[in-house]
C-alpha atoms as a PDB file:
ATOM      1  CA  UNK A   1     -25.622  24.766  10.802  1.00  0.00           C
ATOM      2  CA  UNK A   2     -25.545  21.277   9.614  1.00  0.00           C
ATOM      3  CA  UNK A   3     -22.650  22.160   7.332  1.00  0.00           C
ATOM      4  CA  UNK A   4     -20.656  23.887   9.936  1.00  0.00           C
ATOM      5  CA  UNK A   5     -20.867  20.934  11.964  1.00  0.00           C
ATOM      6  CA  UNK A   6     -19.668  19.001   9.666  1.00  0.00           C
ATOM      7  CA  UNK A   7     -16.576  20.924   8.886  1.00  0.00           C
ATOM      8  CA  UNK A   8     -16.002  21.288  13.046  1.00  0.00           C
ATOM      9  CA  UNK A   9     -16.233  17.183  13.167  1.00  0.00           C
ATOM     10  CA  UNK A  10     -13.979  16.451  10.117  1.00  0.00           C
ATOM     11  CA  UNK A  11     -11.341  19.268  11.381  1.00  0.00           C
ATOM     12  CA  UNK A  12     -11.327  17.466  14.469  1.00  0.00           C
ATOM     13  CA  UNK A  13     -10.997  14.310  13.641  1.00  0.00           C
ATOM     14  CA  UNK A  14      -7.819  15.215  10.997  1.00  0.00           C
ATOM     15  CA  UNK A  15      -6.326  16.784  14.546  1.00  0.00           C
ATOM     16  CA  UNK A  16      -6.971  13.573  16.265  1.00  0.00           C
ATOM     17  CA  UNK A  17      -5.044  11.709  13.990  1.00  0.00           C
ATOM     18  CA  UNK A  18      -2.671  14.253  13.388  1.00  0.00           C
ATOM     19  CA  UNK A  19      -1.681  14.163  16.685  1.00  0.00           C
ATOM     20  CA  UNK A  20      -1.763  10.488  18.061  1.00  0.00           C
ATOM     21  CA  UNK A  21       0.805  10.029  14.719  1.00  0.00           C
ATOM     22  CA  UNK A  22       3.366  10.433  17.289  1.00  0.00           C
ATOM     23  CA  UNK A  23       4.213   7.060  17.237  1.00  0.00           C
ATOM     24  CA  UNK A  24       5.639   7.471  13.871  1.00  0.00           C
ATOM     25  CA  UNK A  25       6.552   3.942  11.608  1.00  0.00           C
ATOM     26  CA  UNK A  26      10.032   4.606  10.395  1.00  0.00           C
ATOM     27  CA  UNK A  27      12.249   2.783   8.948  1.00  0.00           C
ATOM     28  CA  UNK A  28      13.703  -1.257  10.224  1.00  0.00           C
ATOM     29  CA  UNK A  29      10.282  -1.090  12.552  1.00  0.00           C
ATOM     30  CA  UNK A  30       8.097  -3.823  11.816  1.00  0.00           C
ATOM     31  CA  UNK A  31       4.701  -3.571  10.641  1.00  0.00           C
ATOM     32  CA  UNK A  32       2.085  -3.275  13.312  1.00  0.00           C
ATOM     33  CA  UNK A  33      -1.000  -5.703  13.065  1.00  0.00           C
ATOM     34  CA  UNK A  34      -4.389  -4.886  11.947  1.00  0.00           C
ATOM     35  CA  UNK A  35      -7.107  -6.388  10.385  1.00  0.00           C
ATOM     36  CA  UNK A  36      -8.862  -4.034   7.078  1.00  0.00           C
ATOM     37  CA  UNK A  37     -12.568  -5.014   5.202  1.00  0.00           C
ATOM     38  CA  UNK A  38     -12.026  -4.215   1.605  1.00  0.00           C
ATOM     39  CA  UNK A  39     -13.983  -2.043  -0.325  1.00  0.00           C
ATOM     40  CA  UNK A  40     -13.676  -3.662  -3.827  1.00  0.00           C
ATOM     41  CA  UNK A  41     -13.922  -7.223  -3.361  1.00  0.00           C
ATOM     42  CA  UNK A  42     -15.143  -8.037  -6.613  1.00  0.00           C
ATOM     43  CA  UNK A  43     -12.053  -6.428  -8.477  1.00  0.00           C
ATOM     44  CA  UNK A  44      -9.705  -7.579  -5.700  1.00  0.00           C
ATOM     45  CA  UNK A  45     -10.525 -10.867  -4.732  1.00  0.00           C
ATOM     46  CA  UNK A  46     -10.219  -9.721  -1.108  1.00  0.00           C
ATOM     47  CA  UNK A  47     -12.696  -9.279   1.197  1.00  0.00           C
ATOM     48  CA  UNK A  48     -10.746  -8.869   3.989  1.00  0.00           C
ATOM     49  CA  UNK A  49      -7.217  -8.586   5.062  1.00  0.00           C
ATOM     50  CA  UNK A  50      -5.505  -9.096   8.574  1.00  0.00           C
ATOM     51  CA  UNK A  51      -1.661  -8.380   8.630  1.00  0.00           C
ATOM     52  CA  UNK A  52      -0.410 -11.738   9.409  1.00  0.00           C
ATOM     53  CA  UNK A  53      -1.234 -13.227   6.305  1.00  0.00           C
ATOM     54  CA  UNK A  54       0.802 -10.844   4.292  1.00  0.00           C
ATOM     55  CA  UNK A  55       4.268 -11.729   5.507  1.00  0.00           C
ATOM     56  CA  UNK A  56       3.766 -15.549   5.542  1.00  0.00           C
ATOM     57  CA  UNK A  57       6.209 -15.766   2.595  1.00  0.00           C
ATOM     58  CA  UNK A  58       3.918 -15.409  -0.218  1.00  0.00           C
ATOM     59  CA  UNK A  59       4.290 -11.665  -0.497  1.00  0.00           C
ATOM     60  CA  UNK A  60       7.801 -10.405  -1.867  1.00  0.00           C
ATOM     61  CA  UNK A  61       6.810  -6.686  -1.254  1.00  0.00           C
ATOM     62  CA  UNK A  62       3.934  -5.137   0.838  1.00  0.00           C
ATOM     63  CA  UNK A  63       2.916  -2.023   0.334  1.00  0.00           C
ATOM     64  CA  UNK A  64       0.557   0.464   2.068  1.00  0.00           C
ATOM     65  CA  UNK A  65      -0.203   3.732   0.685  1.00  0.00           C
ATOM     66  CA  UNK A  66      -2.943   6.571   3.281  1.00  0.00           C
ATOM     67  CA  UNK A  67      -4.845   8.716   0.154  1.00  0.00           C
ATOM     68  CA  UNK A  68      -7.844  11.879   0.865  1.00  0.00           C
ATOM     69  CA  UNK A  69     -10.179  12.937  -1.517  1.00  0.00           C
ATOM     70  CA  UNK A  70      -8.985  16.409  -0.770  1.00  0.00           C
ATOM     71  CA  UNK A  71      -5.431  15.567  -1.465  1.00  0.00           C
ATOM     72  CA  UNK A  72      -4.560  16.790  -5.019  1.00  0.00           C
ATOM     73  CA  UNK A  73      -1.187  14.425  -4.904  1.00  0.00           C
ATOM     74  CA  UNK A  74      -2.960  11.497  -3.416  1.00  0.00           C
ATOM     75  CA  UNK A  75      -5.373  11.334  -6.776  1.00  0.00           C
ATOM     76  CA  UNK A  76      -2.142  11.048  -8.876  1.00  0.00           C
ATOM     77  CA  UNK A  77      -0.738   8.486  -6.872  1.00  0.00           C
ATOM     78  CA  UNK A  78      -3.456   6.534  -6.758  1.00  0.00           C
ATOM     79  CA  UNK A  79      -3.452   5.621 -10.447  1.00  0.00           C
ATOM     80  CA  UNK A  80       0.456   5.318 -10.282  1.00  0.00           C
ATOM     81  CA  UNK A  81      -0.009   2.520  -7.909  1.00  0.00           C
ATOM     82  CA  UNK A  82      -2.771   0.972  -9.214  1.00  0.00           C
ATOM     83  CA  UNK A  83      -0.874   0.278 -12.848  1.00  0.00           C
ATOM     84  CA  UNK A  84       1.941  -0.963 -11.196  1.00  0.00           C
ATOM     85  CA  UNK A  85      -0.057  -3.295  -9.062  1.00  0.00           C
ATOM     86  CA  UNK A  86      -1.359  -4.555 -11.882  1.00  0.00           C
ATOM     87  CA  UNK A  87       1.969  -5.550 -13.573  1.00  0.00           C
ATOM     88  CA  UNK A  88       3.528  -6.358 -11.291  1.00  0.00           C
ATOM     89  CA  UNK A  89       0.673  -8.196  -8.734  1.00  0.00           C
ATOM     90  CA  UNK A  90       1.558 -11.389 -10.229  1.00  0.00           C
ATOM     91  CA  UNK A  91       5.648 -11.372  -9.111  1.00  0.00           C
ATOM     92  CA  UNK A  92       4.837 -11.198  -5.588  1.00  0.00           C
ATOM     93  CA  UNK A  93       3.724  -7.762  -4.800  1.00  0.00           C
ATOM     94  CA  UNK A  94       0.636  -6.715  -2.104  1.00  0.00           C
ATOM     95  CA  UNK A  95      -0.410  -3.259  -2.432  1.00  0.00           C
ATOM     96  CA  UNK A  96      -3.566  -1.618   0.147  1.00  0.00           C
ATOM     97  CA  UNK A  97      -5.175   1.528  -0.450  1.00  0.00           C
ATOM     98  CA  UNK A  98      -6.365   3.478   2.510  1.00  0.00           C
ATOM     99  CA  UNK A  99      -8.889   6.210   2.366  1.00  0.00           C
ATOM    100  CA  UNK A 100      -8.836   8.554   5.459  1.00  0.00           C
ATOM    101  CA  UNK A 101     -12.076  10.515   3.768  1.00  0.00           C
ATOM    102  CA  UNK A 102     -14.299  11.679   7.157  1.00  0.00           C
ATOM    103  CA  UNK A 103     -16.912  12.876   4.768  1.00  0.00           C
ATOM    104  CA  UNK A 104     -19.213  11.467   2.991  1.00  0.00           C
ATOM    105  CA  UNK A 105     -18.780  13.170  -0.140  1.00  0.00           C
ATOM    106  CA  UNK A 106     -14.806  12.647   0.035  1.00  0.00           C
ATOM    107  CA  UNK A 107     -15.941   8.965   0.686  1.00  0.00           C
ATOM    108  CA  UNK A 108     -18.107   8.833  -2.694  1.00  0.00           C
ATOM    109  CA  UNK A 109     -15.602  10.501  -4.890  1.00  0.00           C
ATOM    110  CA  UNK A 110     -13.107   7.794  -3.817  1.00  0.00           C
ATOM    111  CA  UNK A 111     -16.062   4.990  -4.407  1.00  0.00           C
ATOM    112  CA  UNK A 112     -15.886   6.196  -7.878  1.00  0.00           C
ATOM    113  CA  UNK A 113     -12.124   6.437  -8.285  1.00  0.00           C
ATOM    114  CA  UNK A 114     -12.387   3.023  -7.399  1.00  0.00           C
ATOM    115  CA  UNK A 115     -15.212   1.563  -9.543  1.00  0.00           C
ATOM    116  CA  UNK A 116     -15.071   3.858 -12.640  1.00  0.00           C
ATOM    117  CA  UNK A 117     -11.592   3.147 -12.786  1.00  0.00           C
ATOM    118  CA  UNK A 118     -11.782  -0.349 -12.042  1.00  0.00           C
ATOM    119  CA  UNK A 119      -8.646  -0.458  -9.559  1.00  0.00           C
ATOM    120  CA  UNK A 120      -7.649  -3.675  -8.787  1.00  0.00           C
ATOM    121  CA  UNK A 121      -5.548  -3.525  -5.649  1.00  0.00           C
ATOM    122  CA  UNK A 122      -7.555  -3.996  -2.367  1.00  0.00           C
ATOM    123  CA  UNK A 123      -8.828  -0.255  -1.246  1.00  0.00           C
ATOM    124  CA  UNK A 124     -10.247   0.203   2.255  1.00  0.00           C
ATOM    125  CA  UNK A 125     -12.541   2.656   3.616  1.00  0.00           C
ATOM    126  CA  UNK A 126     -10.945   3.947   6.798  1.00  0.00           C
ATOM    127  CA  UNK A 127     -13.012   7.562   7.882  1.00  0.00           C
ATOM    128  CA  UNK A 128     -12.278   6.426  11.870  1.00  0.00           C
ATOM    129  CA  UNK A 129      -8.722   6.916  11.071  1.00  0.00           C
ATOM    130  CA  UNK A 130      -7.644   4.127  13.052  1.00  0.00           C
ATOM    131  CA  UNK A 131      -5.040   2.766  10.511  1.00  0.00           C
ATOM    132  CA  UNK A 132      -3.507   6.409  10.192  1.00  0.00           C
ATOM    133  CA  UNK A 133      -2.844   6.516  13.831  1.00  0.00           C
ATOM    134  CA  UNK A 134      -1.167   2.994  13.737  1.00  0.00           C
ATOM    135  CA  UNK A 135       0.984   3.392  10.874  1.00  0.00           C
ATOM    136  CA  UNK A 136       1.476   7.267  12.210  1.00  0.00           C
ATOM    137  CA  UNK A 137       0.905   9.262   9.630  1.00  0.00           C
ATOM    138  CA  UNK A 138       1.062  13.424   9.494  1.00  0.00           C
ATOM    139  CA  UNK A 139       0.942  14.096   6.390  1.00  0.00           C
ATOM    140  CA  UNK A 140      -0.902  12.902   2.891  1.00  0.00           C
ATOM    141  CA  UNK A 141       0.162  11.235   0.678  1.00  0.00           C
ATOM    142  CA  UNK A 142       2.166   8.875   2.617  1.00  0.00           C
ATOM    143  CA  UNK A 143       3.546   5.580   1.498  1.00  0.00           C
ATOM    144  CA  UNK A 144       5.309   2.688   3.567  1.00  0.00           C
ATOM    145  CA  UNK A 145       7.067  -0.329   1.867  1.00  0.00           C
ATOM    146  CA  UNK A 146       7.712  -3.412   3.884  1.00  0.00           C
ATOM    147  CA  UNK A 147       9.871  -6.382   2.856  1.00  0.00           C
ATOM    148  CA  UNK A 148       8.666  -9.861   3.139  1.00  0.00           C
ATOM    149  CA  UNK A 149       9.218 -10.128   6.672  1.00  0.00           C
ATOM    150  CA  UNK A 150       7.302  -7.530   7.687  1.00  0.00           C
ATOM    151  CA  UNK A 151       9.678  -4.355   8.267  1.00  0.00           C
ATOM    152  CA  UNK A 152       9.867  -1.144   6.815  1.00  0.00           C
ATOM    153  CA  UNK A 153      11.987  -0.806   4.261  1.00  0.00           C
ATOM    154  CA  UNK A 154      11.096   2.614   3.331  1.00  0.00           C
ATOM    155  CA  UNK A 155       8.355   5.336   4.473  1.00  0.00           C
ATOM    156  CA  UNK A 156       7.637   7.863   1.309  1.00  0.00           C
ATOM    157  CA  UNK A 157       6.065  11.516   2.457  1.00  0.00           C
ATOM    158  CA  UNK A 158       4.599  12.897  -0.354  1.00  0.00           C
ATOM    159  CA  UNK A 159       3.973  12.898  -4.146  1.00  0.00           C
ATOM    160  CA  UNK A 160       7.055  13.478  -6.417  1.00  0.00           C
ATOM    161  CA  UNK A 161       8.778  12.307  -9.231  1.00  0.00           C
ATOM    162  CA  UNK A 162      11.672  11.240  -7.292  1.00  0.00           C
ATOM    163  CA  UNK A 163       9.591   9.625  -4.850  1.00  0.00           C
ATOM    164  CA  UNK A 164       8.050   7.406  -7.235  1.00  0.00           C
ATOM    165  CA  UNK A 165      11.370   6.266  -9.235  1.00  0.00           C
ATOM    166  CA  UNK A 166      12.588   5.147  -5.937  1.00  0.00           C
ATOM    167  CA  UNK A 167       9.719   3.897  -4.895  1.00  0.00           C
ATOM    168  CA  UNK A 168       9.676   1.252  -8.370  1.00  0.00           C
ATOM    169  CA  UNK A 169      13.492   0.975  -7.477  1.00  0.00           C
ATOM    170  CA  UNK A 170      12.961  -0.231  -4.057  1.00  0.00           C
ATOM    171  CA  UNK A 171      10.496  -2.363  -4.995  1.00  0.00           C
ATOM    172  CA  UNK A 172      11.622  -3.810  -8.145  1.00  0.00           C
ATOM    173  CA  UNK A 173      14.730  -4.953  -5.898  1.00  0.00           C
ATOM    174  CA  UNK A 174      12.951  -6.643  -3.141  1.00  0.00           C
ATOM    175  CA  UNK A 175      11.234  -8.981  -5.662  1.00  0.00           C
ATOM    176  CA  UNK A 176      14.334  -9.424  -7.511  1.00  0.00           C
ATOM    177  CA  UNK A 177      15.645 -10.543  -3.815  1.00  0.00           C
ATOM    178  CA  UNK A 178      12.774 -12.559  -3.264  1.00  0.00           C
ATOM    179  CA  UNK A 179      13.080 -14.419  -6.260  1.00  0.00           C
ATOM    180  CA  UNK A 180      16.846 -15.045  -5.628  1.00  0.00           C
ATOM    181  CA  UNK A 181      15.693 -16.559  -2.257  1.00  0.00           C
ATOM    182  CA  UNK A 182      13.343 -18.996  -3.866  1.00  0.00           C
ATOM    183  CA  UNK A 183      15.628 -20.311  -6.277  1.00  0.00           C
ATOM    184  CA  UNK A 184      18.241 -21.501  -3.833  1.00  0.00           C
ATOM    185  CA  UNK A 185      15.073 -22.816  -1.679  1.00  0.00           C
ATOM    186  CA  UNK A 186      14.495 -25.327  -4.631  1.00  0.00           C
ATOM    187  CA  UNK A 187      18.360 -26.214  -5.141  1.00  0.00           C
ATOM    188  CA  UNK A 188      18.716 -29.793  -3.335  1.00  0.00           C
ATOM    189  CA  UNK A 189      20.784 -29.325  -0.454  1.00  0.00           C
ATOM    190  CA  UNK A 190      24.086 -31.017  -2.574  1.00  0.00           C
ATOM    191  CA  UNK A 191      23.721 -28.111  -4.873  1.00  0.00           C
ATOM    192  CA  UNK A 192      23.501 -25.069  -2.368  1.00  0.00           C
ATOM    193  CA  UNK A 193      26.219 -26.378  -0.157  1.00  0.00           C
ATOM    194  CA  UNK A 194      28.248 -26.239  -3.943  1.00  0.00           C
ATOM    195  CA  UNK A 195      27.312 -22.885  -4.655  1.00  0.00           C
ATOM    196  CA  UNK A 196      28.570 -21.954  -1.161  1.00  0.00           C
ATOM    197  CA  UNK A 197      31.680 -23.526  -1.622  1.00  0.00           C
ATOM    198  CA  UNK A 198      32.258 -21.753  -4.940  1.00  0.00           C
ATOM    199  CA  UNK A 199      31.331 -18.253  -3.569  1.00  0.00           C
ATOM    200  CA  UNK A 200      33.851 -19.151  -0.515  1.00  0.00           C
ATOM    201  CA  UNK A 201      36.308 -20.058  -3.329  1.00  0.00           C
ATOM    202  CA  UNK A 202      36.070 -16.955  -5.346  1.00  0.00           C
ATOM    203  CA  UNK A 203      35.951 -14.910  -2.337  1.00  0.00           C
ATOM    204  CA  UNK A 204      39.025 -16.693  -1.192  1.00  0.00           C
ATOM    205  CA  UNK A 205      40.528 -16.220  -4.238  1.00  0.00           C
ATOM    206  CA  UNK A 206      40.260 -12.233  -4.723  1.00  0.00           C
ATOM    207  CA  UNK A 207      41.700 -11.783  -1.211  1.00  0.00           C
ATOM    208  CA  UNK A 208      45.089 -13.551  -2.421  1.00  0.00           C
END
């Protein structure tokens, strides 16, 4: 009996999500706030993390990936993202983990994904489903990427190669873009306004 209840409860909190995802995050909408306890602390060096401290210009890329314990794809992405996070954590990348796991032994198993594995970017325990509904998501695995001011620059359904490759693409471009930006920040002023003039030269130049 216990069992079946179980089963009824987890089915019908999946539909309650399911169904409020109607307000879907797509693409140019900005990120909506919230405010996540992390699970790993120790290997993150978060304990928590609230959404308006991700865009304050530290963070070149943000990215937010929903995972299940009953989701064969989400247990390959998982590891995908957590190797990348760790190269590339250091150029200005933010990468969150969200389990959706109603059940305690889905919640376990992803404990020990976690802490046998020793994943370093910040996981969160979410079995309320409150972060699926505000990001809207329908279906697992599902990935959003942000840019640094906080809008979607690309929601991933899904686990395939193709996804991934454009996924490091993406990516890989915004901190390239990021950097660019923080270079001409440290140019004195004397030195962008020359670099503007140039490009306005060259420009002016090839339309001769």
């Amino acid at each position: 009996m216990i069992v079946i209840m179980r089963k009824v409860s987890f089915l019908l909190l999946c539909s309650m999500i399911f169904i409020s995802a109607g307000n879907k995050l797509e693409e140019g909408m900005i990120v909506p706030k919230f405010f996540v306890k992390i699970y790993n602390e120790n290997l993150s060096g978060f304990s928590v993390i609230r959404s308006d401290n991700l865009f304050d210009g530290k963070n070149k890329a943000v990215i937010v990936s929903f995972f299940a314990s009953y989701c064969k794809p989400c247990k390959k992405e998982i590891f995908v993202l957590a190797d990348f996070y760790k190269k590339y954590k250091n150029k200005g990348i933010m990468i969150i983990e969200i389990s959706i796991d109603t059940e305690p032994e889905g919640i376990e198993l992803f404990k020990k994904i976690v802490d046998e594995t020793g994943i370093e970017m910040p996981c969160v325990i979410d079995p309320m489903g409150v972060m699926a509904r505000r990001f809207g998501v329908s279906k697992l695995p599902t990935l959003f990427v942000f840019d640094r001011y906080g809008y979607v620059k690309k929601r991933f359904e899904g686990y395939t190669e193709e996804n991934v490759n454009n996924f490091e693409k993406i990516v890989l471009g915004l901190i390239e873009e990021g950097a660019m930006d923080e270079d001409i920040k440290s140019l004195p002023n004397s030195d962008i306004k020359r670099k503007a003039d140039q490009d306005l030269s060259g420009k002016n130049k090839k339309e001769k």
